[in-house]
PDB file of N, CA and C in Angstrom:
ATOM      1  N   UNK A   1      -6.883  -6.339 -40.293  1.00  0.00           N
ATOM      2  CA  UNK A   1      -7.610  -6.610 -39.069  1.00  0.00           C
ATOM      3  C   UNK A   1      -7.546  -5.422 -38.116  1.00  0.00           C
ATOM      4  N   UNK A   2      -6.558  -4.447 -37.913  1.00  0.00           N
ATOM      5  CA  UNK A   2      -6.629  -3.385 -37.137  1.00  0.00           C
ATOM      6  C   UNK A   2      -5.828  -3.714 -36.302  1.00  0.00           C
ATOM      7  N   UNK A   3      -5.329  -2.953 -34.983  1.00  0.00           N
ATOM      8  CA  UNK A   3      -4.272  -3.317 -33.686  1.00  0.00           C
ATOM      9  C   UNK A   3      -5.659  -3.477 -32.973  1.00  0.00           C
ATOM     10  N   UNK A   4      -4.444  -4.411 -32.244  1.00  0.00           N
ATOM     11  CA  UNK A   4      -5.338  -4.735 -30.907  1.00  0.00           C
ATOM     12  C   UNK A   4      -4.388  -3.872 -29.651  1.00  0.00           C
ATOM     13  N   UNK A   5      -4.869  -3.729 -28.720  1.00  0.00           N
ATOM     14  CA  UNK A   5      -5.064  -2.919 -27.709  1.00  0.00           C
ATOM     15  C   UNK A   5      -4.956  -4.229 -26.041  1.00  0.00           C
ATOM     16  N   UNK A   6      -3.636  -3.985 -25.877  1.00  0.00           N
ATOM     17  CA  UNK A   6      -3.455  -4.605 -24.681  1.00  0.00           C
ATOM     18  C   UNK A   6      -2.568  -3.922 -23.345  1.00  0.00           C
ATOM     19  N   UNK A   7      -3.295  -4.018 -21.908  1.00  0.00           N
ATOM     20  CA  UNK A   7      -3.309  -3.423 -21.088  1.00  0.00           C
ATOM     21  C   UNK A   7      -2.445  -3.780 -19.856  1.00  0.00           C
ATOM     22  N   UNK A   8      -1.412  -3.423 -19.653  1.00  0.00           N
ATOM     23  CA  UNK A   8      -0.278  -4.333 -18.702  1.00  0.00           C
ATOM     24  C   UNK A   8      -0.387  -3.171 -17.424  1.00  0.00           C
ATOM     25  N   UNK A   9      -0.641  -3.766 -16.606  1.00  0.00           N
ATOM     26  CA  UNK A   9      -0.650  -3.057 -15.091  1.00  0.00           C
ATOM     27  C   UNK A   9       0.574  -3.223 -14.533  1.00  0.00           C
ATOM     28  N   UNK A  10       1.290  -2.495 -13.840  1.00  0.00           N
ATOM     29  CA  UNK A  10       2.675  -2.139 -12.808  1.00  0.00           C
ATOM     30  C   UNK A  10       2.032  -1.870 -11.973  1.00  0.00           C
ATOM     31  N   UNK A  11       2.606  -2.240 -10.533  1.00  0.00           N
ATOM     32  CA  UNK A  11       2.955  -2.007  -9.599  1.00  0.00           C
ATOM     33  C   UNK A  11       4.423  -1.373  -8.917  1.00  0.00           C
ATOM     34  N   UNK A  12       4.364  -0.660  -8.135  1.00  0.00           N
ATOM     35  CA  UNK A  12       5.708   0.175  -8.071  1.00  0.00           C
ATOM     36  C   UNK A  12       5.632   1.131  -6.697  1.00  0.00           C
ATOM     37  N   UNK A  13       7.189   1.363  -6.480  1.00  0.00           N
ATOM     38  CA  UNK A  13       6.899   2.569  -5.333  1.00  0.00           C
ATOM     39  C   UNK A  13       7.868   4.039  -6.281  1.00  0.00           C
ATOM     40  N   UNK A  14       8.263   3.669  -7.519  1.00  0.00           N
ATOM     41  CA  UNK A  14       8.756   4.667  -8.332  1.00  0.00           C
ATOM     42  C   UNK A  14       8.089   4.561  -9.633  1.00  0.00           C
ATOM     43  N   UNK A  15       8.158   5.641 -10.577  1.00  0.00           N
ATOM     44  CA  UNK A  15       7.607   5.183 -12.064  1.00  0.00           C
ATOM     45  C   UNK A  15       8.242   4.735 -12.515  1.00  0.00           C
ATOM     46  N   UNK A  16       7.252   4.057 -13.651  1.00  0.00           N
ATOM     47  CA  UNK A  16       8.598   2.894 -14.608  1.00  0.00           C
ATOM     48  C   UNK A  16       9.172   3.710 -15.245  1.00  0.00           C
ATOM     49  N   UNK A  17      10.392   3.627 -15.941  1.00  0.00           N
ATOM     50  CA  UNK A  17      11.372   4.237 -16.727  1.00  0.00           C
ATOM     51  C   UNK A  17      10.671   3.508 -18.598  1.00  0.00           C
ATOM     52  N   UNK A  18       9.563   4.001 -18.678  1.00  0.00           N
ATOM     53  CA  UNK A  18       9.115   3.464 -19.861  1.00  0.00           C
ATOM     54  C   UNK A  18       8.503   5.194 -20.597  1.00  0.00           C
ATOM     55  N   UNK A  19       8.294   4.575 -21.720  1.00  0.00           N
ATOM     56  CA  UNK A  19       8.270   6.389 -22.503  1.00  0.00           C
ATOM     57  C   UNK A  19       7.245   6.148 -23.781  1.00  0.00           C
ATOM     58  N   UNK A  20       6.565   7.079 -23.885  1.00  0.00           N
ATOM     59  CA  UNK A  20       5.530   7.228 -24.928  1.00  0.00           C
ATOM     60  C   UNK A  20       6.095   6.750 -25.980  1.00  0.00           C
ATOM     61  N   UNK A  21       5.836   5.950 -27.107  1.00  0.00           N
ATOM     62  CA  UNK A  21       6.248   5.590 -28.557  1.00  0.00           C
ATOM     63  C   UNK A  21       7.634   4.627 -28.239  1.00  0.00           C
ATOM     64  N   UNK A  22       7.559   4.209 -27.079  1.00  0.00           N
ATOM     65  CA  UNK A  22       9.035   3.226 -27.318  1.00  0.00           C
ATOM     66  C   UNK A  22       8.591   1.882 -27.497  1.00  0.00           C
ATOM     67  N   UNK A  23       9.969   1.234 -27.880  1.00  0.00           N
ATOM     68  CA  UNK A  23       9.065  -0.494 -28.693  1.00  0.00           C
ATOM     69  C   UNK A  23       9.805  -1.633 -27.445  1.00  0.00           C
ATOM     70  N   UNK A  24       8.152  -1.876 -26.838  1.00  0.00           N
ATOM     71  CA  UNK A  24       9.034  -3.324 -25.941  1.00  0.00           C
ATOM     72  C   UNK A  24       7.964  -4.416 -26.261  1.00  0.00           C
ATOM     73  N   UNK A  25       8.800  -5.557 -26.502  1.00  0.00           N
ATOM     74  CA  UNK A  25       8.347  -6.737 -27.087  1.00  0.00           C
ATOM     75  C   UNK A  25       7.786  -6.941 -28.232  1.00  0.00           C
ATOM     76  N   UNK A  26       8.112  -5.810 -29.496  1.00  0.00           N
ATOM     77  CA  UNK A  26       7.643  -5.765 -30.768  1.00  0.00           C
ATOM     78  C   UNK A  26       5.910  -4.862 -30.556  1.00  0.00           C
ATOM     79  N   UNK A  27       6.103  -4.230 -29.430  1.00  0.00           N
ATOM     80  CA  UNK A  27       4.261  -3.916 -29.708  1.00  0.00           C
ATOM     81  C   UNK A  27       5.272  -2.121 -29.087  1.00  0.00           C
ATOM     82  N   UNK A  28       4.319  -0.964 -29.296  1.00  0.00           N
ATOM     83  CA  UNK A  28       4.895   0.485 -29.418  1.00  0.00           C
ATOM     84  C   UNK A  28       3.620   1.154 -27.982  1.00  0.00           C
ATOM     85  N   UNK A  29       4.107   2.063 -27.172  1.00  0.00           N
ATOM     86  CA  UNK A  29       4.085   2.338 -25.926  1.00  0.00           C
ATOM     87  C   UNK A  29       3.207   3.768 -26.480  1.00  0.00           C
ATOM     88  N   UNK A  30       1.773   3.551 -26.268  1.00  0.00           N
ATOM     89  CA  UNK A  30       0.602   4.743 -26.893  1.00  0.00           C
ATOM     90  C   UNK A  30       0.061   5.814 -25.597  1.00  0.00           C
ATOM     91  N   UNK A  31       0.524   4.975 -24.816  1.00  0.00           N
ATOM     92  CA  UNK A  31      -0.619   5.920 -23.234  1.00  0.00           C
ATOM     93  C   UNK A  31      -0.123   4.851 -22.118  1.00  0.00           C
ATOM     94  N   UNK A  32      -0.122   5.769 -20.850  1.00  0.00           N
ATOM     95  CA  UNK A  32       0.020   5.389 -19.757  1.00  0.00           C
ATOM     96  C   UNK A  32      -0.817   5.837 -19.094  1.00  0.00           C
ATOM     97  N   UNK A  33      -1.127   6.019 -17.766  1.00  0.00           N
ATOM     98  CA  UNK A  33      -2.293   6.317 -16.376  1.00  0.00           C
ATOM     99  C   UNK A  33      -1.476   5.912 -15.046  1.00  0.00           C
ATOM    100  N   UNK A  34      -1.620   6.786 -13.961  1.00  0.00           N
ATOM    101  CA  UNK A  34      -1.723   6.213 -13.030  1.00  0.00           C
ATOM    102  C   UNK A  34      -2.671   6.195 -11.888  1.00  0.00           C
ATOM    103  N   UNK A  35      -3.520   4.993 -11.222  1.00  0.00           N
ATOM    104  CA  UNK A  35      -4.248   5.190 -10.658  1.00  0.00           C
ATOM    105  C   UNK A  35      -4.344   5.586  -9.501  1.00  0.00           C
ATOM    106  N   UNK A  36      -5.383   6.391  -8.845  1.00  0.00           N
ATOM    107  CA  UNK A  36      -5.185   6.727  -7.854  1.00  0.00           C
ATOM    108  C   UNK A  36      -5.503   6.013  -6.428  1.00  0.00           C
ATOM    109  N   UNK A  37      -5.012   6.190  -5.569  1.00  0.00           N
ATOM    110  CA  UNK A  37      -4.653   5.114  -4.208  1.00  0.00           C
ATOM    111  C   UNK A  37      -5.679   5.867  -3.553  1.00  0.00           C
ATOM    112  N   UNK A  38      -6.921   4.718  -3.001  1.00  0.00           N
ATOM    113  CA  UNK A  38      -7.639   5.291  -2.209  1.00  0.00           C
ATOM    114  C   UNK A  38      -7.252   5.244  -0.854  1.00  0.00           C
ATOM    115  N   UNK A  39      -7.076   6.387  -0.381  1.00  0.00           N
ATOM    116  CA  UNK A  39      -6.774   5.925   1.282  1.00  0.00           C
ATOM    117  C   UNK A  39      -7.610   5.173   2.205  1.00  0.00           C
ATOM    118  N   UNK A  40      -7.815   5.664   3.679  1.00  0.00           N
ATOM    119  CA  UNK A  40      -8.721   4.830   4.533  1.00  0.00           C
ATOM    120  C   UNK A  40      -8.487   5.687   5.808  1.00  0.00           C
ATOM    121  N   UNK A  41      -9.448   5.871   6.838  1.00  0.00           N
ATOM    122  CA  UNK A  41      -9.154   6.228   7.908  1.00  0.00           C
ATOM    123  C   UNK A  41      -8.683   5.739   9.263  1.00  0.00           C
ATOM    124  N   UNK A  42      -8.421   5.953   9.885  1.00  0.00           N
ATOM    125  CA  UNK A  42      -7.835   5.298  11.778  1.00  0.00           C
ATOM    126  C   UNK A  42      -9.207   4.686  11.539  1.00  0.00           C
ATOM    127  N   UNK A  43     -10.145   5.259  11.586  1.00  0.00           N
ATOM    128  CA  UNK A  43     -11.293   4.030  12.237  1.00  0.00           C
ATOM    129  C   UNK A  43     -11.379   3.182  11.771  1.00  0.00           C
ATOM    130  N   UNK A  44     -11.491   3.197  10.129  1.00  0.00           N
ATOM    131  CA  UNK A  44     -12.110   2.049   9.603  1.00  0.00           C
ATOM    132  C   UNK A  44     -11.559   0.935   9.651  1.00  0.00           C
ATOM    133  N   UNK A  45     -10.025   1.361   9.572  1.00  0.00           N
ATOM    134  CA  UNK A  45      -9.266   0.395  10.004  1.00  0.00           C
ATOM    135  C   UNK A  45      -9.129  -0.670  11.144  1.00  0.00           C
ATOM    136  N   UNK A  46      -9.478   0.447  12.316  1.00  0.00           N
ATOM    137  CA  UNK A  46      -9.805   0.007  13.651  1.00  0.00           C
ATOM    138  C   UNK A  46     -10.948  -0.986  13.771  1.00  0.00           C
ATOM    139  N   UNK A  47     -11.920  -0.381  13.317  1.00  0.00           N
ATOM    140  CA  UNK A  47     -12.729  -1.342  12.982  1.00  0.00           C
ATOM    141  C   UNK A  47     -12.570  -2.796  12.213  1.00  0.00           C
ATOM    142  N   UNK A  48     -12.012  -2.660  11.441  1.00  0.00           N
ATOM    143  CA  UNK A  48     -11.603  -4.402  10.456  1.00  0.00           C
ATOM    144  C   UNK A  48     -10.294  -5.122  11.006  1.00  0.00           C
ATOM    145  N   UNK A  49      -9.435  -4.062  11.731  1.00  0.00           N
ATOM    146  CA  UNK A  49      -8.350  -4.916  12.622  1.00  0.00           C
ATOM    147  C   UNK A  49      -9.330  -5.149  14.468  1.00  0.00           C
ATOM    148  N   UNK A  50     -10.291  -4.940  14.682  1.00  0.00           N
ATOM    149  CA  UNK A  50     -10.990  -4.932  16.146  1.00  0.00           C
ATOM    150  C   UNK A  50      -9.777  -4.558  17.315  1.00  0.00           C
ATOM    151  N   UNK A  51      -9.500  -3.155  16.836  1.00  0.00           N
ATOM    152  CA  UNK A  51      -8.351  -2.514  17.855  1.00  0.00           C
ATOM    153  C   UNK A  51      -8.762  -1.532  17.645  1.00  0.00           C
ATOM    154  N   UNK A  52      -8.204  -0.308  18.600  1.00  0.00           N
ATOM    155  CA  UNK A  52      -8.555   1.073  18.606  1.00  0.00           C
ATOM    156  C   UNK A  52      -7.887   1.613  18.184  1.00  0.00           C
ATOM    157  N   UNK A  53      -8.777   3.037  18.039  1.00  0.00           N
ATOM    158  CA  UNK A  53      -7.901   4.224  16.587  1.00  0.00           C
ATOM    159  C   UNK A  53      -6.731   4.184  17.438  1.00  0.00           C
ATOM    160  N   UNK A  54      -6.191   4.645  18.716  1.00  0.00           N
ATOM    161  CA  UNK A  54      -4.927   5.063  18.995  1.00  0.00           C
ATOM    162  C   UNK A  54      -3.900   4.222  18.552  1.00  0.00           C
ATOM    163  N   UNK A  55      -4.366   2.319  18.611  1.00  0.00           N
ATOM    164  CA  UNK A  55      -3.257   1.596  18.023  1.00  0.00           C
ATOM    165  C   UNK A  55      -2.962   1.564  16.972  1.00  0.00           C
ATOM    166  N   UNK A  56      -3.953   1.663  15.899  1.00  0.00           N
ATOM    167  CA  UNK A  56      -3.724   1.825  14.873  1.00  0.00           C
ATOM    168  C   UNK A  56      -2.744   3.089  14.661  1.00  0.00           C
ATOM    169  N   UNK A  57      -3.025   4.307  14.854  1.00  0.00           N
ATOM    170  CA  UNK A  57      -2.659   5.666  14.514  1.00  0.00           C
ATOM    171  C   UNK A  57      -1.003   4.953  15.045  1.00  0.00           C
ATOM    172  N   UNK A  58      -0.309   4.486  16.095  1.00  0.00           N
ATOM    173  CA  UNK A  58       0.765   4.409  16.680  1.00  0.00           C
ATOM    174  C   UNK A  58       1.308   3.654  15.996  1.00  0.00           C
ATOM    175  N   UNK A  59       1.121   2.570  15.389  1.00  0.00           N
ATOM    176  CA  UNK A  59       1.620   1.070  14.805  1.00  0.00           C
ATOM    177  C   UNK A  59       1.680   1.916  13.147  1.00  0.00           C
ATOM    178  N   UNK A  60       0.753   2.391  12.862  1.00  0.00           N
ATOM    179  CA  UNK A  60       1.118   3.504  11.160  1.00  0.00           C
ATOM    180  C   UNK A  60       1.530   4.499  11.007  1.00  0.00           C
ATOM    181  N   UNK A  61       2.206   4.978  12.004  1.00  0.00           N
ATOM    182  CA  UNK A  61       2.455   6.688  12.077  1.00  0.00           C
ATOM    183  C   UNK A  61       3.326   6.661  11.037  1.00  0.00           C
ATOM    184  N   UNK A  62       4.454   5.785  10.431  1.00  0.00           N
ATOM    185  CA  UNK A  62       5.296   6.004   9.488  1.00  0.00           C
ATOM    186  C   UNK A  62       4.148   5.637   8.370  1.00  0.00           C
ATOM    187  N   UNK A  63       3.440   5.450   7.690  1.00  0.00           N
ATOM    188  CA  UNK A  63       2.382   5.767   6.644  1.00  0.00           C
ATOM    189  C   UNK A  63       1.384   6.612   6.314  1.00  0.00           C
ATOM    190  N   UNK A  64       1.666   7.533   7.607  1.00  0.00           N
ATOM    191  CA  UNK A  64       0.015   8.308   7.720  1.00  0.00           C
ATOM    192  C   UNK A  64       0.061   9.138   6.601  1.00  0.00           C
ATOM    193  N   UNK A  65      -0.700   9.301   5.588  1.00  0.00           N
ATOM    194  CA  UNK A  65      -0.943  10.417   4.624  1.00  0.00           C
ATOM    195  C   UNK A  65      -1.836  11.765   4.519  1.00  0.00           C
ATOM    196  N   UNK A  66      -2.620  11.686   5.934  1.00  0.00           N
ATOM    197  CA  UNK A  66      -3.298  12.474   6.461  1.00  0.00           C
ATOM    198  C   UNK A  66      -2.323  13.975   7.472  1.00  0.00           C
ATOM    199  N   UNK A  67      -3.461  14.292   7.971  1.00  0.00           N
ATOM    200  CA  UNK A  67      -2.677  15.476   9.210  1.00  0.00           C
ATOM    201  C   UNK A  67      -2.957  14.494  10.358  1.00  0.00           C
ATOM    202  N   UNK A  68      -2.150  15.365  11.322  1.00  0.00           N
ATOM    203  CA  UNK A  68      -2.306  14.783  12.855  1.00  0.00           C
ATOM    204  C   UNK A  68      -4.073  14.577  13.442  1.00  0.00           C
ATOM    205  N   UNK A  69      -4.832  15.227  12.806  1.00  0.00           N
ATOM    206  CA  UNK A  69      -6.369  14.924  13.138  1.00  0.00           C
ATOM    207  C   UNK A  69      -7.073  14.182  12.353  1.00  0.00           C
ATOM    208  N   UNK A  70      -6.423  13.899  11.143  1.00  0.00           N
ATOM    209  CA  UNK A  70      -7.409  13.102  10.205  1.00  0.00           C
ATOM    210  C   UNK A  70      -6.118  12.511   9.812  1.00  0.00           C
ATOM    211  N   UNK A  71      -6.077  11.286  10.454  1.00  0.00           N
ATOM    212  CA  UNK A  71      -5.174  10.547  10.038  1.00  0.00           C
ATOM    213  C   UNK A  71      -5.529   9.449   8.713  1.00  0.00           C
ATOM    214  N   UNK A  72      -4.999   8.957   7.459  1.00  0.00           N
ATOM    215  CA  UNK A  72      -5.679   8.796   6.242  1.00  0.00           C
ATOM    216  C   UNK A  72      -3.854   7.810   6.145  1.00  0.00           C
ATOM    217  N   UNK A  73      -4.724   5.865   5.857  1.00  0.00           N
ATOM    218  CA  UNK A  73      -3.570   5.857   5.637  1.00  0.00           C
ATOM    219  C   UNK A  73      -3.927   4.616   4.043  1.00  0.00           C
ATOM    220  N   UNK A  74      -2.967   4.211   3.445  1.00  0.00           N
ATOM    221  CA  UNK A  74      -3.169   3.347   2.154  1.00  0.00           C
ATOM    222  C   UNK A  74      -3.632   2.168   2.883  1.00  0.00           C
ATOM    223  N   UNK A  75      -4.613   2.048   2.199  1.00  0.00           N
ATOM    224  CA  UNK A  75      -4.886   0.456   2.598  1.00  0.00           C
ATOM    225  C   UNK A  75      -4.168  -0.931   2.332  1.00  0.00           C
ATOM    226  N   UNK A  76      -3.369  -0.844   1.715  1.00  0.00           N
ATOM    227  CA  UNK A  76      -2.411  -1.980   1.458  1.00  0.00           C
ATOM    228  C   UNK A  76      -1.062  -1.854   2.225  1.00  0.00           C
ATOM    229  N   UNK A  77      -0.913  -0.697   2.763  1.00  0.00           N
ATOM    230  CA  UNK A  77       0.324  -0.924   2.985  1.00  0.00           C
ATOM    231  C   UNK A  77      -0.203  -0.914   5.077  1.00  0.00           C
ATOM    232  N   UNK A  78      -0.974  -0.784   4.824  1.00  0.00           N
ATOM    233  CA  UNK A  78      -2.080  -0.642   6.645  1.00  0.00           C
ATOM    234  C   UNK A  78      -1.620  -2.045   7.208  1.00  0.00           C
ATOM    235  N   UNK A  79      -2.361  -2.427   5.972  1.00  0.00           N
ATOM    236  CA  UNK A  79      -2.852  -4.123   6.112  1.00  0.00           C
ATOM    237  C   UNK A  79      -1.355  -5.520   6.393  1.00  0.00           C
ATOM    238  N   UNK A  80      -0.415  -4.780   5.299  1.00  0.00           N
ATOM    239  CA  UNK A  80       0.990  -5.354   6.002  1.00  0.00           C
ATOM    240  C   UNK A  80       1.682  -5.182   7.005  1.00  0.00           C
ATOM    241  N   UNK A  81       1.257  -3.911   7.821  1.00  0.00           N
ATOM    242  CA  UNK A  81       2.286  -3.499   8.875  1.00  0.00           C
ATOM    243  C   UNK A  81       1.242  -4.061  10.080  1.00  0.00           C
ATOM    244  N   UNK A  82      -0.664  -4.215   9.598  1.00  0.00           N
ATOM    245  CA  UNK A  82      -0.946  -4.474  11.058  1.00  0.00           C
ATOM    246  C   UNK A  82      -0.939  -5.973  10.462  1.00  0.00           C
ATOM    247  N   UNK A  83      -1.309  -6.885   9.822  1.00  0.00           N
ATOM    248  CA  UNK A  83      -1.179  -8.492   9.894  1.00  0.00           C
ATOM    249  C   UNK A  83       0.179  -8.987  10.564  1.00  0.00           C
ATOM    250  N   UNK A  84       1.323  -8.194  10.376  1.00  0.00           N
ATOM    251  CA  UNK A  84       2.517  -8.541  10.766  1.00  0.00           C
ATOM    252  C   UNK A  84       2.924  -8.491  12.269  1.00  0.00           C
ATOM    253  N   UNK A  85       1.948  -8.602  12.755  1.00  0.00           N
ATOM    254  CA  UNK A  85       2.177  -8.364  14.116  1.00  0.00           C
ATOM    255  C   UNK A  85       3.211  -9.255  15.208  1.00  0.00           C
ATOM    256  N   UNK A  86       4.141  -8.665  15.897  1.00  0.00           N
ATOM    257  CA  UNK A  86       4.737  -9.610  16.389  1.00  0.00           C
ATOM    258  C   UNK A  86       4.524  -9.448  17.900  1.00  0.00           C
ATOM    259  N   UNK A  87       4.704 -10.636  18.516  1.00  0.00           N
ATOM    260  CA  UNK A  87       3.948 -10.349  20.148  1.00  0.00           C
ATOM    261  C   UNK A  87       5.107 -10.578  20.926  1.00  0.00           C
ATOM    262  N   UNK A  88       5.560  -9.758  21.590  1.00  0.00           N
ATOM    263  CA  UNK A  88       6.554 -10.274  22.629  1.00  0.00           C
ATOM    264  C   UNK A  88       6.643 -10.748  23.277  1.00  0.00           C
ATOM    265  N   UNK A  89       7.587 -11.566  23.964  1.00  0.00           N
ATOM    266  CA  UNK A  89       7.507 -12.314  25.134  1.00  0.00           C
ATOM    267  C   UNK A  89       7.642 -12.269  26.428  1.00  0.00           C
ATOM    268  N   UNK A  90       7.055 -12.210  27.301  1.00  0.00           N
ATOM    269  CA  UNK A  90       7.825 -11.607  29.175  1.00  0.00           C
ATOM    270  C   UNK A  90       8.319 -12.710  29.269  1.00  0.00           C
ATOM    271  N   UNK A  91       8.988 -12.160  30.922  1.00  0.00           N
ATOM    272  CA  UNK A  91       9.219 -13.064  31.187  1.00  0.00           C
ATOM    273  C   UNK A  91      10.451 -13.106  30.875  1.00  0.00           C
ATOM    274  N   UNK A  92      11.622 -14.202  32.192  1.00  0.00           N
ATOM    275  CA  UNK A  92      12.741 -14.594  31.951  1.00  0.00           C
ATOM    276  C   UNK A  92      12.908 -15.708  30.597  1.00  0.00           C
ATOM    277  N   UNK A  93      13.772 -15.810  30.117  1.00  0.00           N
ATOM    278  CA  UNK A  93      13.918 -16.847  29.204  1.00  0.00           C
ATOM    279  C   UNK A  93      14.020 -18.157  30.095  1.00  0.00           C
ATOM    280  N   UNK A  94      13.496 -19.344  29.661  1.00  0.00           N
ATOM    281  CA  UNK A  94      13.305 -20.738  30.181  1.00  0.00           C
ATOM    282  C   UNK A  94      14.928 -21.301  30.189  1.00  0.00           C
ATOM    283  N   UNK A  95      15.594 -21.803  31.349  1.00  0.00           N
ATOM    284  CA  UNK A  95      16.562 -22.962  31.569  1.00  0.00           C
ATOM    285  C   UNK A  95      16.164 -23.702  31.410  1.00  0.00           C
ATOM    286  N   UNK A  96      16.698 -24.321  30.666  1.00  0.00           N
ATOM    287  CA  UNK A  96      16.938 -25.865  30.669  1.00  0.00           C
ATOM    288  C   UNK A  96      18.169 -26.530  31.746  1.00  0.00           C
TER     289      UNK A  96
END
């Protein structure tokens, strides 16, 4: 019948420790790839969060993959740091 040809995707912030011709789960390791991460800009972002480039640029500065003028950041990892938003509270704390 021939091999069949099956395609397992990783996710990761390191590479896997896996190696050309090694045997996991009885099937042998022929080719790997990794794809490439499209970035995104302050605006567009700005735009789909309805906030401005400066908040954005301030709230991602630890992701930016861009320079200081073209700020360029991953879209997945954008999207967790701005959904996560936490709002503070004024104000004295309430007595009871």
């Amino acid at each position: 019948m021939g091999a069949l040809k099956f395609t397992i995707t990783v996710e990761s912030d390191v590479p896997p420790q896996i190696f050309l011709g090694a045997d996991i789960g009885g099937a042998t390791v022929i080719g790997m790839q990794q794809e490439k991460v499209e970035l995104v800009s302050a605006a567009w972002l700005a735009e789909k969060y309805s906030t401005s480039v400066d908040t954005i640029r301030r709230k991602c500065e630890s992701i930016n993959q861009g320079t200081t003028g073209k700020a360029l950041y991953n879209p997945k990892l954008a999207d967790a740091i701005l959904k996560n938003e936490v709002k503070s509270k004024r104000g004295a704390r309430r007595k009871n």
